[in-house]
C-alpha atoms as a PDB file:
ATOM      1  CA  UNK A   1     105.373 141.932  49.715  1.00  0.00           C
ATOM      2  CA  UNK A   2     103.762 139.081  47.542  1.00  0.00           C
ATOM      3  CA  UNK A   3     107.303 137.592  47.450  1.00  0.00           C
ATOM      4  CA  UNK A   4     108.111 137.703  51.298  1.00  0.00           C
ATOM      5  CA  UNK A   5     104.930 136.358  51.956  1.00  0.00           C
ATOM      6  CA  UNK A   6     104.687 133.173  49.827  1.00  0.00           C
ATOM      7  CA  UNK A   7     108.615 132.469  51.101  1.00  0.00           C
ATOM      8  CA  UNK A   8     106.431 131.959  54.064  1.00  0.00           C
ATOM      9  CA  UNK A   9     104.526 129.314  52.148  1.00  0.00           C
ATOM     10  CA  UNK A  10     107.641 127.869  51.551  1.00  0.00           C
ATOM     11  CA  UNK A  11     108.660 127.312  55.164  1.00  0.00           C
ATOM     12  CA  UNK A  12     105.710 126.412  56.436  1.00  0.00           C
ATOM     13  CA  UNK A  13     105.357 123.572  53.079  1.00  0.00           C
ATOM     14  CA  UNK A  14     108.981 122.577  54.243  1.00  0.00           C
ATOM     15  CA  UNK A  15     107.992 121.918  57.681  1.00  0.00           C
ATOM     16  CA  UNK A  16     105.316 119.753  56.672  1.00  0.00           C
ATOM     17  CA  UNK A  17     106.502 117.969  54.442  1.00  0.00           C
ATOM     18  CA  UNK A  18     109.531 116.952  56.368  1.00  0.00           C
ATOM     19  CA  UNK A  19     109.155 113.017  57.055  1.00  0.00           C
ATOM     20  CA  UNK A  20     106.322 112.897  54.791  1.00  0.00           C
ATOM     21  CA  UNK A  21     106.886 110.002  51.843  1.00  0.00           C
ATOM     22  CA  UNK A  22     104.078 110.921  49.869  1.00  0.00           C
ATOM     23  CA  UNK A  23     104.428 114.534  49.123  1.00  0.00           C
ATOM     24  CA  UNK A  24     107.935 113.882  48.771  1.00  0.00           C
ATOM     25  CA  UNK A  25     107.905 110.502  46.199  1.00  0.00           C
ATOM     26  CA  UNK A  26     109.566 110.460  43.220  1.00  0.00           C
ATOM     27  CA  UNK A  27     108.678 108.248  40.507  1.00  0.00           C
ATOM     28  CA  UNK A  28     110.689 107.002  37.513  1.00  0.00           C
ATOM     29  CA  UNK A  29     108.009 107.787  34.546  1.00  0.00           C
ATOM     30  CA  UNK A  30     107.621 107.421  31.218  1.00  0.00           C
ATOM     31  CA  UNK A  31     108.657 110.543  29.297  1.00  0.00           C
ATOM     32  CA  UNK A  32     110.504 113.311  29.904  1.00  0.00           C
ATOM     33  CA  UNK A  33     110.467 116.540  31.566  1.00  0.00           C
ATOM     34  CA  UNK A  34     111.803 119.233  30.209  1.00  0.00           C
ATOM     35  CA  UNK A  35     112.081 122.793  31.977  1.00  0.00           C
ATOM     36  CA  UNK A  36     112.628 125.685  29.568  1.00  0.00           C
ATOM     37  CA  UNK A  37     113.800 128.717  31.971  1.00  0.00           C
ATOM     38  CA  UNK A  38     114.507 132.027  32.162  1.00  0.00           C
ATOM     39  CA  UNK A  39     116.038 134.520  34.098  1.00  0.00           C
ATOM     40  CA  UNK A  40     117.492 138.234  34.573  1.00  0.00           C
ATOM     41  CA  UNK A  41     120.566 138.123  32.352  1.00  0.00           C
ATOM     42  CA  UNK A  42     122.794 139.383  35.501  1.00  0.00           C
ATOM     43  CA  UNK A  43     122.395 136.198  36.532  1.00  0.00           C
ATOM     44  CA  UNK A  44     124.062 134.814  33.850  1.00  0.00           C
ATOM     45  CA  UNK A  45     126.835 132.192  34.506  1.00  0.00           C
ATOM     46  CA  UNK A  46     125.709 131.429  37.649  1.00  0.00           C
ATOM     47  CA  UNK A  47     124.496 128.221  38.711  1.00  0.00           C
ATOM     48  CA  UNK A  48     120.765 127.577  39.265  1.00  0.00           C
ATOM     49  CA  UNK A  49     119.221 124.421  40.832  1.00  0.00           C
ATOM     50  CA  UNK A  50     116.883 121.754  40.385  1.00  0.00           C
ATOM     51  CA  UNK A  51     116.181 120.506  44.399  1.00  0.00           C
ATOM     52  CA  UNK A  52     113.869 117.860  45.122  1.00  0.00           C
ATOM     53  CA  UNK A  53     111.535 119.288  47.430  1.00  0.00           C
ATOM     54  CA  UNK A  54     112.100 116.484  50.238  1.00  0.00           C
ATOM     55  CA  UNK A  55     114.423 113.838  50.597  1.00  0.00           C
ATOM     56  CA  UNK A  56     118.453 113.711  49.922  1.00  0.00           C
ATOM     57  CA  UNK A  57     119.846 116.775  48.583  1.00  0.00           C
ATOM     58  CA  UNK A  58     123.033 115.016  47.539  1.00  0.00           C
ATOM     59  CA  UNK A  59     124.938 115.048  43.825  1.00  0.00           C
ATOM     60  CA  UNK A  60     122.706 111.810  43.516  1.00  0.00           C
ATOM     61  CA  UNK A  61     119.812 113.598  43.370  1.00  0.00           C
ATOM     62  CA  UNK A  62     120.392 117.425  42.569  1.00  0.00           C
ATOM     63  CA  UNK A  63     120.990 118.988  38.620  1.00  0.00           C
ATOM     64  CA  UNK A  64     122.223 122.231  37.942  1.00  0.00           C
ATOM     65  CA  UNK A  65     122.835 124.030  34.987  1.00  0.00           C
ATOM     66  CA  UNK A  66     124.824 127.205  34.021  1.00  0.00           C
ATOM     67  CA  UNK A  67     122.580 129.871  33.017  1.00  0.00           C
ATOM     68  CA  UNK A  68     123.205 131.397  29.752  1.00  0.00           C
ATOM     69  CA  UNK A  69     121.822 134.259  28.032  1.00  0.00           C
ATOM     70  CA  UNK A  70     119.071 134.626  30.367  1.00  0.00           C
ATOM     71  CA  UNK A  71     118.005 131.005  29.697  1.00  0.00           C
ATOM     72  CA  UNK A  72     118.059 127.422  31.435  1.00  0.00           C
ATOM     73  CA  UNK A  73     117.078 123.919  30.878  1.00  0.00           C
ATOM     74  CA  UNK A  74     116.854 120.932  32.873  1.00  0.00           C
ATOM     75  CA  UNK A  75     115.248 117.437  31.900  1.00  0.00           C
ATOM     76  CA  UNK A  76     114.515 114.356  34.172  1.00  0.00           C
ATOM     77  CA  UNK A  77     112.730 111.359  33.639  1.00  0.00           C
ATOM     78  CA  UNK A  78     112.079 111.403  37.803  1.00  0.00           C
ATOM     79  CA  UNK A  79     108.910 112.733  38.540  1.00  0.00           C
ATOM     80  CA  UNK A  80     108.835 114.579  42.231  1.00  0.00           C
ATOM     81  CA  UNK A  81     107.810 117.730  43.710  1.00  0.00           C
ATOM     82  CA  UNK A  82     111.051 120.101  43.327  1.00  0.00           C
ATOM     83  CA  UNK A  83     112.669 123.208  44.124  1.00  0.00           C
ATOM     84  CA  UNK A  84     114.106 125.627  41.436  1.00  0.00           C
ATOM     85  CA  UNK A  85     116.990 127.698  42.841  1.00  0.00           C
ATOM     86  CA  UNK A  86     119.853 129.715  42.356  1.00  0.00           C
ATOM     87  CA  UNK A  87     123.306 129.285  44.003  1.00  0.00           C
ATOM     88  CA  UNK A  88     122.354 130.478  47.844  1.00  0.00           C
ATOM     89  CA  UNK A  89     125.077 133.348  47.389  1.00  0.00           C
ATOM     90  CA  UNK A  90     122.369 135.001  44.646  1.00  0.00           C
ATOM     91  CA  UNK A  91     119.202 134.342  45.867  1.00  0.00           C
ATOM     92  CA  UNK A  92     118.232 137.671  47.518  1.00  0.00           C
ATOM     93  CA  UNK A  93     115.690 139.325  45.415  1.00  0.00           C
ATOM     94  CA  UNK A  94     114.414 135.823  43.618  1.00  0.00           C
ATOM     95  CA  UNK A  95     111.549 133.663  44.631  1.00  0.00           C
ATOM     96  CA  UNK A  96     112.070 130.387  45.232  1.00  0.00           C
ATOM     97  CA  UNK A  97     109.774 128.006  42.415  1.00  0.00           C
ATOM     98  CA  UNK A  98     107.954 124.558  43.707  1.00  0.00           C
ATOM     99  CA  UNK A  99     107.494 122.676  40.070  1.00  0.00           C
ATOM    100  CA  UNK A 100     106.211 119.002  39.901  1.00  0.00           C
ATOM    101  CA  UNK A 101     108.815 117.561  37.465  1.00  0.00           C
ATOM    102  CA  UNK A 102     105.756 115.580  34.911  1.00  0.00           C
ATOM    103  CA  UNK A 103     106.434 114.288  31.730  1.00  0.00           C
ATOM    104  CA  UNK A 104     105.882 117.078  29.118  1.00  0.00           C
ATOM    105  CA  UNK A 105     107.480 121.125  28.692  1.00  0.00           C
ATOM    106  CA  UNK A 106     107.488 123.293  31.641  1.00  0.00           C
ATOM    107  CA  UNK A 107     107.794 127.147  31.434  1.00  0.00           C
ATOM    108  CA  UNK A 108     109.563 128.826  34.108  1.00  0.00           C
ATOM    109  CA  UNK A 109     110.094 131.976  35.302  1.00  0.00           C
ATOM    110  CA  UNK A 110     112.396 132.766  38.309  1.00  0.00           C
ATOM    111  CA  UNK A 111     112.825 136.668  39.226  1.00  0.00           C
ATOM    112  CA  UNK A 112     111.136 138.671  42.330  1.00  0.00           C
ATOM    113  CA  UNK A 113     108.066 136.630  41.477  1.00  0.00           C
ATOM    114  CA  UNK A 114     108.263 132.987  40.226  1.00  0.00           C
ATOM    115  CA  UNK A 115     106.084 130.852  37.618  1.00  0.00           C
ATOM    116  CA  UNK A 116     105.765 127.577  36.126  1.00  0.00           C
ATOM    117  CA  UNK A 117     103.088 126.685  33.461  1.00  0.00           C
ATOM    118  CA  UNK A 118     102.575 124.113  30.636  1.00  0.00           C
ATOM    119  CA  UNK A 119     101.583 120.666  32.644  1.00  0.00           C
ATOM    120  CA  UNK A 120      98.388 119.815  33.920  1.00  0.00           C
ATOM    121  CA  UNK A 121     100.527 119.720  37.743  1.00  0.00           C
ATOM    122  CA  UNK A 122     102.254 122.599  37.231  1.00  0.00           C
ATOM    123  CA  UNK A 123      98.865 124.931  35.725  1.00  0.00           C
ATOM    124  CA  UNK A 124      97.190 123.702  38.782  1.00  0.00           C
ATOM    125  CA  UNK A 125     100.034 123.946  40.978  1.00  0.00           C
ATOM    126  CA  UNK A 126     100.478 128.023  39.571  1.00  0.00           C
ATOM    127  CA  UNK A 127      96.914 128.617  40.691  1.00  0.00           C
ATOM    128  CA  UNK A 128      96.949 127.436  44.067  1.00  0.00           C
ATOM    129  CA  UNK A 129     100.305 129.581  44.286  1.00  0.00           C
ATOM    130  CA  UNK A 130      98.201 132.717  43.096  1.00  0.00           C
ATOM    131  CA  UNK A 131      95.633 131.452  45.334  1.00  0.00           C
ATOM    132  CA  UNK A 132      98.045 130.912  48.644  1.00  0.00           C
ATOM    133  CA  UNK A 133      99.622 134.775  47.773  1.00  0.00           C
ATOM    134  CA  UNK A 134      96.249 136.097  48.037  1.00  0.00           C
ATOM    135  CA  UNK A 135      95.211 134.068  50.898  1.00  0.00           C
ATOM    136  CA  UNK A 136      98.402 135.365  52.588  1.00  0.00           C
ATOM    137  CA  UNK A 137      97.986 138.878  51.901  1.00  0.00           C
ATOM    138  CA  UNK A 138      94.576 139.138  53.456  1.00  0.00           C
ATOM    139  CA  UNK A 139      95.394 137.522  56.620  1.00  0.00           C
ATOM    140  CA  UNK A 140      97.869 139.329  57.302  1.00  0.00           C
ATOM    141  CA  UNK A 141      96.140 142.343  56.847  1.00  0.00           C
ATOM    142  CA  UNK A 142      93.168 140.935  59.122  1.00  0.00           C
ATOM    143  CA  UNK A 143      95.069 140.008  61.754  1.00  0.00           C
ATOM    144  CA  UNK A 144      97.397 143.302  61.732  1.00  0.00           C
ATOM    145  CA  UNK A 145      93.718 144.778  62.124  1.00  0.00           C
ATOM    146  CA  UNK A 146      92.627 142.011  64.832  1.00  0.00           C
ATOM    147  CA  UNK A 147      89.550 140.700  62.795  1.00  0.00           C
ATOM    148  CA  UNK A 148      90.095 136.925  63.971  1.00  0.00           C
ATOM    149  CA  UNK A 149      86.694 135.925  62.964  1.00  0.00           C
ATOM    150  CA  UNK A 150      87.106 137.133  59.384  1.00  0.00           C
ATOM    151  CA  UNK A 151      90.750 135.878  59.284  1.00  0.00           C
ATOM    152  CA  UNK A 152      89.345 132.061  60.273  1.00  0.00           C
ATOM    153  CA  UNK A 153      86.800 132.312  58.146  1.00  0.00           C
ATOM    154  CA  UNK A 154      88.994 133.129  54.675  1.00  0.00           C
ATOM    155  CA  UNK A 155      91.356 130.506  56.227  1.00  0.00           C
ATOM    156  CA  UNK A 156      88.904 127.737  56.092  1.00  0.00           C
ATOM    157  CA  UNK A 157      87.647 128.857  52.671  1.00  0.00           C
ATOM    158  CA  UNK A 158      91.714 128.800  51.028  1.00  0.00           C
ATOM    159  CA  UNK A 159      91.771 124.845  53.090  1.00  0.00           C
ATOM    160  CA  UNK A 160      88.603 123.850  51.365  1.00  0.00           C
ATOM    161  CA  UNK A 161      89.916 125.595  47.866  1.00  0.00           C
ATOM    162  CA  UNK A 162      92.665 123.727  48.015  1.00  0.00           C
ATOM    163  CA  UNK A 163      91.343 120.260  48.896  1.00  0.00           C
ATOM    164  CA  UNK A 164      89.515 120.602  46.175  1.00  0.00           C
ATOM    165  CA  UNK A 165      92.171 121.577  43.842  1.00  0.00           C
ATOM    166  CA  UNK A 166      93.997 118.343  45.180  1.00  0.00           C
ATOM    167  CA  UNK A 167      90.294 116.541  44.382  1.00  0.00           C
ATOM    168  CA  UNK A 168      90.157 117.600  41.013  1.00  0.00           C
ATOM    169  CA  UNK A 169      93.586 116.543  40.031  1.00  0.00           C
ATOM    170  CA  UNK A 170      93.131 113.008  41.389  1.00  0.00           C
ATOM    171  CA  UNK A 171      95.988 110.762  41.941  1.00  0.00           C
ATOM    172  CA  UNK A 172      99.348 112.259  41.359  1.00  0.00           C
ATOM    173  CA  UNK A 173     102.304 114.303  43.326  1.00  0.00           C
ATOM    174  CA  UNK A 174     100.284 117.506  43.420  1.00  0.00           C
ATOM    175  CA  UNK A 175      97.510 115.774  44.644  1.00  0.00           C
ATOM    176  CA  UNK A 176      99.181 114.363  47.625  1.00  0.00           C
ATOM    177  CA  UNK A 177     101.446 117.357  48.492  1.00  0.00           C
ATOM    178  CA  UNK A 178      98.489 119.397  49.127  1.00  0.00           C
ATOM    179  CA  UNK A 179      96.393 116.002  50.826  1.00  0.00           C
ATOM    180  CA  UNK A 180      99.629 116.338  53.124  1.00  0.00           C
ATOM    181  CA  UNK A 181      99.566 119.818  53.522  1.00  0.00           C
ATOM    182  CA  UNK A 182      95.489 120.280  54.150  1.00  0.00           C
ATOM    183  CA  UNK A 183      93.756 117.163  55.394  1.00  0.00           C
ATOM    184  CA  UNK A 184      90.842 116.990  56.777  1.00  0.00           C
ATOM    185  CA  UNK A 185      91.770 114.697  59.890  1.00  0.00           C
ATOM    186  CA  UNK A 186      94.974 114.010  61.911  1.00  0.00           C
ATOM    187  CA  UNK A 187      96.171 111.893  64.671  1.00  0.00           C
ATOM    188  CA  UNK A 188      96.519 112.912  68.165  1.00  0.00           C
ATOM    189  CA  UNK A 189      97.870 110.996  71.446  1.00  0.00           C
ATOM    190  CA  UNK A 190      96.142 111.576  74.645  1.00  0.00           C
ATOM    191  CA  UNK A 191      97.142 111.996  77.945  1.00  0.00           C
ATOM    192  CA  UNK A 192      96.446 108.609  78.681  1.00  0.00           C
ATOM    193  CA  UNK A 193      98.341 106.694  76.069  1.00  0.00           C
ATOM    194  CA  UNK A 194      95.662 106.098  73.455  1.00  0.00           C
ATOM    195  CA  UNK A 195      95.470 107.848  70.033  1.00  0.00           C
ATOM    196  CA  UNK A 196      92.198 109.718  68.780  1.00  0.00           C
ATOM    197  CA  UNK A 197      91.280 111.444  65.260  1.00  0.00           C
ATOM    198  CA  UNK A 198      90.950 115.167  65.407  1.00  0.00           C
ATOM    199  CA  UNK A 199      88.950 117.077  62.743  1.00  0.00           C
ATOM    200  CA  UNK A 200      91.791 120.089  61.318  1.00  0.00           C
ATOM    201  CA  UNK A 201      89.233 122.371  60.911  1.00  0.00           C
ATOM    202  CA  UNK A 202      87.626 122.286  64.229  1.00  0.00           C
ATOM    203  CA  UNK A 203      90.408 120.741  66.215  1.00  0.00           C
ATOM    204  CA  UNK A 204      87.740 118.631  68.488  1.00  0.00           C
ATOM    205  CA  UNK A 205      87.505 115.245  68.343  1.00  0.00           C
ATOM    206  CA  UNK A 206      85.572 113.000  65.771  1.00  0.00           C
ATOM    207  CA  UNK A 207      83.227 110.827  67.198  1.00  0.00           C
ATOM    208  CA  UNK A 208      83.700 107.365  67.511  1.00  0.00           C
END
């Protein structure tokens, strides 16, 4: 269940972050990244990916690796919000793993449930995945139960949570990937041409 619902996440993140240059940036850094991975060992000698999470997905800008003994490694100097993934003829039955690619060691897991530790990014970006399966699992069961009020209510709070998540971590690709995903204000165009803010929580217009 946990895994179905955060491939949800993962839709919605990739329809929202379609178009979107800061959540999808990538940076040349200094330093390197270095993902130490591992695996089920039937998986073994099969090809697993490292995606960037927007933008091309050309040889240019994808690296894969063979994975041996259970294990995998990938290193970049790019920093970007990416995608770890098998070949898409062995996916079924593995989560899909959002990493930010920051200078320093990354542990990952990929199997039925995904995670990445080690970074500052990638700590922070593990809880707000905890956080978001959570989140998930109680709306569903709200709204399978028609408790709309309650169901708003925990939404707000898992926005707010993770604005301030984004907050903490100041400047940075995790920062703005969640900025993109949860802000507090977006653009709307009106009936008659012109272009007003809307609050995201409320969905009525800010005052002038």
């Amino acid at each position: 269940m946990r895994k179905i619902l955060f491939a949800g996440v993962m839709a919605l993140v990739g329809m929202m972050t379609v178009g979107c240059q800061q959540g999808g940036r990538q940076q040349t850094v200094t330093g390197t990244c270095r993902i130490h991975g591992t695996i089920p060992e039937q998986y073994n000698d099969k090809r697993i990916f490292l995606v960037p999470l927007t933008g091309p997905k050309t040889a240019e800008y994808v690296d894969s690796v063979e994975v041996k003994n259970g294990q995998f490694e990938f290193e970049t100097d790019t920093a970007m919000m990416a995608q770890i993934l098998m070949d898409y003829h062995y996916r079924m039955g593995l989560q899909p793993l959002l990493v930010v690619t920051e200078p320093g060691d990354v542990t990952v897991t990929i199997d039925s449930i995904s995670h990445a530790t080690g970074t500052l990014q990638n700590d922070s970006l593990e809880k707000w995945k905890m956080m978001t399966e959570k989140h998930n699992s109680q709306m569903f069961m709200l709204r399978q139960q028609g408790r709309k009020r309650q169901a708003d209510s925990i939404h707000l709070a898992y926005k707010n949570e993770s604005r301030r998540i984004a907050q903490n971590l100041g400047n940075g690709l995790l920062h703005d990937f969640l900025d993109n995903l949860f802000p507090h204000t977006y653009k709307k165009v009106m009936p008659d041409g012109t272009t007003v803010t809307i609050d995201a929580d409320s969905h009525e217009q800010v005052s002038k």
